[in-house]
N, C-alpha and C. Protein backbone atom coordinates (compact mmCIF):
# COMPACT_ATOMS: atom_id res chain seq x y z
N UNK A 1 -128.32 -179.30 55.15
CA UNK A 1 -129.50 -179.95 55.67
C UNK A 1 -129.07 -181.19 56.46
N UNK A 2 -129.60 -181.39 57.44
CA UNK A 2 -129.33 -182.48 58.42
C UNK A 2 -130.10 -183.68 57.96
N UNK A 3 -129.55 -185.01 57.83
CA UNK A 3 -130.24 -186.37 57.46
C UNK A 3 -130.73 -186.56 58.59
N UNK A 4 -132.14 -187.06 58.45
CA UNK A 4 -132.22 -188.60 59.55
C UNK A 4 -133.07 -189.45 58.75
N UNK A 5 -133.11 -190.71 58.74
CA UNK A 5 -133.40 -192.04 58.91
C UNK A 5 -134.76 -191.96 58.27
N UNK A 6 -135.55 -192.35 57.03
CA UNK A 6 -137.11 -192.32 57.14
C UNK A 6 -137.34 -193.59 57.99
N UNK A 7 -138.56 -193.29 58.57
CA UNK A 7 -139.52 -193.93 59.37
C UNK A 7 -140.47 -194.32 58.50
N UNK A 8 -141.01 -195.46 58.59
CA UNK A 8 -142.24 -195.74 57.87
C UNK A 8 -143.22 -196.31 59.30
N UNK A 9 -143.77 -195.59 59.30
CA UNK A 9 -144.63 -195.34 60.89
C UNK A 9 -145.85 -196.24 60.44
N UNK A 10 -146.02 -195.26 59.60
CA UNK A 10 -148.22 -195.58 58.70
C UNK A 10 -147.52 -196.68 58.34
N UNK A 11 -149.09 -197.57 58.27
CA UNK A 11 -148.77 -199.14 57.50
C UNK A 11 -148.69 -198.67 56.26
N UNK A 12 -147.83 -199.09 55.16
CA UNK A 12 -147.60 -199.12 53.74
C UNK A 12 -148.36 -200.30 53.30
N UNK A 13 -148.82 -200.30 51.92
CA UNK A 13 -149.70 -200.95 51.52
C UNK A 13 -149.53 -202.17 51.02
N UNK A 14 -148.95 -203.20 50.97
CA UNK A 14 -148.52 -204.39 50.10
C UNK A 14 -149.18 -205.16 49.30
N UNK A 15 -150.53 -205.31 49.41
CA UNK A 15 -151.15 -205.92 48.32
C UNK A 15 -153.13 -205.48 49.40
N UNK A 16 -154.02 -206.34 48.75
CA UNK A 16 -155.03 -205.67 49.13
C UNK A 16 -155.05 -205.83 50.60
N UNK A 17 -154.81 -207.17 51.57
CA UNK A 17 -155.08 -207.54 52.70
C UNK A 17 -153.61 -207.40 53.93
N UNK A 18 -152.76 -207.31 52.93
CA UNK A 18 -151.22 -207.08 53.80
C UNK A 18 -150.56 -205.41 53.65
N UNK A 19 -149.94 -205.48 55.12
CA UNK A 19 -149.29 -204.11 55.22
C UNK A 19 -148.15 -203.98 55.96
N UNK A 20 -147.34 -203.06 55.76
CA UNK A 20 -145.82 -203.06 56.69
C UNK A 20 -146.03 -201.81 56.95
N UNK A 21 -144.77 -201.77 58.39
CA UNK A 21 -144.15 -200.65 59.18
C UNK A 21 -142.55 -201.07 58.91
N UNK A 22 -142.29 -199.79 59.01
CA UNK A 22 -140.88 -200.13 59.09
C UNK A 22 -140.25 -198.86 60.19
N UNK A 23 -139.24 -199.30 61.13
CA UNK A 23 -138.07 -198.81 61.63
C UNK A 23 -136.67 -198.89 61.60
N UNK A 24 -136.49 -197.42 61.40
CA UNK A 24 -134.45 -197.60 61.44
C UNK A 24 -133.99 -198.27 62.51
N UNK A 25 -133.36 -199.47 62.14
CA UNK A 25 -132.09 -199.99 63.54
C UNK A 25 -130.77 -199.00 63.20
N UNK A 26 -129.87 -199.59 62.27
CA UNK A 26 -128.82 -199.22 62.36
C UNK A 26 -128.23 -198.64 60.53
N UNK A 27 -126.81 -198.42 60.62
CA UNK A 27 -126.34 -198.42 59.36
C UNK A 27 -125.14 -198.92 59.59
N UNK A 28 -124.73 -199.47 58.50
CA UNK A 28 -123.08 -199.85 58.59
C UNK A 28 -122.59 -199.14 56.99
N UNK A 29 -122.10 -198.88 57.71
CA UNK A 29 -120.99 -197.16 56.73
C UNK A 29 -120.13 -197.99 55.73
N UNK A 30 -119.51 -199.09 56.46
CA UNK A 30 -118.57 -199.78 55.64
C UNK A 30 -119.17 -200.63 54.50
N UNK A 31 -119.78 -201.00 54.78
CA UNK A 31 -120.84 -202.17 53.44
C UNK A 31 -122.37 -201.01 52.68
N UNK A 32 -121.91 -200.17 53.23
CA UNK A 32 -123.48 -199.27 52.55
C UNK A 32 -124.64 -200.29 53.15
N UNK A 33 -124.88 -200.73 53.73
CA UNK A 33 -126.10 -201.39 54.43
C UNK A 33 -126.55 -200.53 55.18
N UNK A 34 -127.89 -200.39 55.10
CA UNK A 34 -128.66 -200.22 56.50
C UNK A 34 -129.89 -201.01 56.59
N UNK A 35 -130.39 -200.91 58.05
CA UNK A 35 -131.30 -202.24 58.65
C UNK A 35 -132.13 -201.52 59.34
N UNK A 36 -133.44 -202.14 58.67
CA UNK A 36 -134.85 -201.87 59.54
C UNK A 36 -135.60 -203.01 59.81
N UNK A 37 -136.30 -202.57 60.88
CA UNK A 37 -136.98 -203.81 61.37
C UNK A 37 -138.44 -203.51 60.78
N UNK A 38 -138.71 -204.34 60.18
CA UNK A 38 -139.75 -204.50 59.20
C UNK A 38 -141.36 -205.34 60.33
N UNK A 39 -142.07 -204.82 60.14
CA UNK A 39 -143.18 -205.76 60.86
C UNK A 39 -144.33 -205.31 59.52
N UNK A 40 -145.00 -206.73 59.58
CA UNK A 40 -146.07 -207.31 58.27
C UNK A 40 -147.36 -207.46 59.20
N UNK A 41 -148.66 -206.89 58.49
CA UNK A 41 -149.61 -207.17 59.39
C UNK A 41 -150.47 -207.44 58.02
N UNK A 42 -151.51 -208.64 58.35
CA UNK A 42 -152.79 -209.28 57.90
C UNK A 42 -154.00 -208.15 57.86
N UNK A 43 -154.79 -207.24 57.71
CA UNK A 43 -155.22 -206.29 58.25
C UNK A 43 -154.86 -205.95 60.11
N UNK A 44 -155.29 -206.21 60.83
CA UNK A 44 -154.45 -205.17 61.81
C UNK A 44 -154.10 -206.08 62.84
N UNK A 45 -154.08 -207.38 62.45
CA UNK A 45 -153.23 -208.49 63.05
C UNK A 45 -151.96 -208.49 62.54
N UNK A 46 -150.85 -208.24 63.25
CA UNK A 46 -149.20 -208.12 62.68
C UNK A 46 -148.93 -209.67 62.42
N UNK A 47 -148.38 -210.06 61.61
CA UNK A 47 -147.95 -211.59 61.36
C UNK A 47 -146.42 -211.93 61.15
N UNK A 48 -145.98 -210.82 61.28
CA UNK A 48 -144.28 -211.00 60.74
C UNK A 48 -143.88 -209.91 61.32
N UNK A 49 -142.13 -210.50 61.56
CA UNK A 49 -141.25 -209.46 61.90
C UNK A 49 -140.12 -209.46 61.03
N UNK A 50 -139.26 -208.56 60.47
CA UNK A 50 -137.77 -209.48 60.16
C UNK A 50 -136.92 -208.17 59.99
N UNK A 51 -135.89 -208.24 60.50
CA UNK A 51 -135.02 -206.79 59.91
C UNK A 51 -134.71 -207.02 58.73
N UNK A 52 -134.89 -205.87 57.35
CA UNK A 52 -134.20 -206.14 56.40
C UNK A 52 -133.35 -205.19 56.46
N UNK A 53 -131.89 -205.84 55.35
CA UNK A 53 -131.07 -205.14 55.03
C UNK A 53 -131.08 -205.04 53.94
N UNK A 54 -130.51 -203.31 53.92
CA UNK A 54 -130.95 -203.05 52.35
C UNK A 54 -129.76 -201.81 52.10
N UNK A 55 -129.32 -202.08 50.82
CA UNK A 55 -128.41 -201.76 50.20
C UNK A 55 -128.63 -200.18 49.82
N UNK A 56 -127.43 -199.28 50.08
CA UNK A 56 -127.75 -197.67 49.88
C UNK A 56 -126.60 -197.43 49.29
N UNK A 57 -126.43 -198.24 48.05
CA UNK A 57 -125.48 -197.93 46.75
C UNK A 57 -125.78 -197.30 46.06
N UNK A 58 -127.38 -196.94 45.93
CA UNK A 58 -128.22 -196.35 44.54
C UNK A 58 -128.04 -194.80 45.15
N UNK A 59 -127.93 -194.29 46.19
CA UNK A 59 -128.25 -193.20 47.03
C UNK A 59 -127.29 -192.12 46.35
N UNK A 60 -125.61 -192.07 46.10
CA UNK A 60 -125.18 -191.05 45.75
C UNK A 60 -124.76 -190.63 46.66
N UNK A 61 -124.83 -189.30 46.65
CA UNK A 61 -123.95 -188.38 47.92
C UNK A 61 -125.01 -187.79 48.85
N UNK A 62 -126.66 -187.77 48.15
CA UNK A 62 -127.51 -186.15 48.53
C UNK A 62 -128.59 -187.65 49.16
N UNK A 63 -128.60 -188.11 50.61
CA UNK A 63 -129.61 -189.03 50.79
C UNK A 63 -130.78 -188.08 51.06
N UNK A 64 -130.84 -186.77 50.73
CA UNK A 64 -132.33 -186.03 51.39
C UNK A 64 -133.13 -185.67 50.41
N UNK A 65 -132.85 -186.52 48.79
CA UNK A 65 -134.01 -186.20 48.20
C UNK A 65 -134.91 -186.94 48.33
N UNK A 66 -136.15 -186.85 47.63
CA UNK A 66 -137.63 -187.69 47.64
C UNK A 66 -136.99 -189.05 46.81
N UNK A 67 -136.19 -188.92 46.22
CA UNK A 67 -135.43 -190.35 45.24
C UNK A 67 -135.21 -191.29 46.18
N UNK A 68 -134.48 -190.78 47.44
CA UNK A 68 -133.69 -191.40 47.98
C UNK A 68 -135.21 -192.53 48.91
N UNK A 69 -135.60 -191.91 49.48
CA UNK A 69 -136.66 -192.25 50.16
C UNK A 69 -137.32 -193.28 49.67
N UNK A 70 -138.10 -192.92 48.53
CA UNK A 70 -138.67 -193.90 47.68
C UNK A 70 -138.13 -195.49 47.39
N UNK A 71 -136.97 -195.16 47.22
CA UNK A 71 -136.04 -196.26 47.08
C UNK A 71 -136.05 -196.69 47.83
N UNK A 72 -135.68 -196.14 49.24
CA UNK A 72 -135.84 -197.45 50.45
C UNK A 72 -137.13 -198.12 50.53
N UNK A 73 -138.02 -197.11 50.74
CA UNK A 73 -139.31 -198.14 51.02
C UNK A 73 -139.59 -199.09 49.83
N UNK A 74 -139.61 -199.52 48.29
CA UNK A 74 -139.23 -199.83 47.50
C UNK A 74 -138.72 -201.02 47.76
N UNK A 75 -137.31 -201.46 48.15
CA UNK A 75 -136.56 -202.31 48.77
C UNK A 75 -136.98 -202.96 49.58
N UNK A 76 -137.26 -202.44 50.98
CA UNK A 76 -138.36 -202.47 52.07
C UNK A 76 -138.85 -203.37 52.26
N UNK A 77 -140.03 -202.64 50.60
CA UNK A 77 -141.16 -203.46 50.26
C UNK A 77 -140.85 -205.05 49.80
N UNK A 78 -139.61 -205.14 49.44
CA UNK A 78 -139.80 -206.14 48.55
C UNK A 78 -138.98 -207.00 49.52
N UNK A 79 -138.28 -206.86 50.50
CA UNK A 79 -137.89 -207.52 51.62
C UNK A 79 -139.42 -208.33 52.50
N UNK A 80 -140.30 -207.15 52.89
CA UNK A 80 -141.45 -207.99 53.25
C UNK A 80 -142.53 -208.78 52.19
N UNK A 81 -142.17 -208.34 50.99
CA UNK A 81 -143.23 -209.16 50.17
C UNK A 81 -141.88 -210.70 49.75
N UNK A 82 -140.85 -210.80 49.68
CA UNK A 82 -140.38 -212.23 49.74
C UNK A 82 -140.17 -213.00 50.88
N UNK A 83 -140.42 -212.29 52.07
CA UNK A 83 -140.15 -212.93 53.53
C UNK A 83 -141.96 -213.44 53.38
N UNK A 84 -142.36 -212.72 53.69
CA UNK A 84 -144.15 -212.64 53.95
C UNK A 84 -145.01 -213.23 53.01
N UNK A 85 -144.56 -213.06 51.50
CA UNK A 85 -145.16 -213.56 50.62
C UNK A 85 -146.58 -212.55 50.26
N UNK A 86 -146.38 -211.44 49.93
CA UNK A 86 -147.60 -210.89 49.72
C UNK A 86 -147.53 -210.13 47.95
């Protein structure tokens, strides 16, 4: 099976009035990092941007299960809820 990258396109939900998108930038192979650019919106006023990096130590060998996924957005999430505060 061929990997690619989840997209978090749809706003994800962060608390009742805040929401994120997220896009793949990059990965770095050597540190297990990879980086998305995260954007935070107020209902459908965006208020934040920030790439997070986020750690793909938990991942294993198989990144194409539903585990794997979860986990990022997970992380993600918690990159825009301590930048953003939500």
């Amino acid at each position: 099976m061929v990997f690619s990258w989840p997209e978090f396109a749809a706003n994800e939900t962060a608390d009742g009035e805040r929401s994120w998108t997220a896009v793949f930038d990059s990965y770095d192979q050597y540190r297990e990092l990879c980086y998305y650019v995260v954007r935070v919106f107020d209902g459908a006023r965006q208020v934040g941007e920030v790439t997070a990096e986020v750690g793909t130590e938990f991942a294993g060998d198989d990144w194409t299960t539903p585990a794997f996924e979860s986990e990022l957005r997970a992380r993600i999430a918690q990159v825009a809820a301590a930048r953003f505060g939500s």
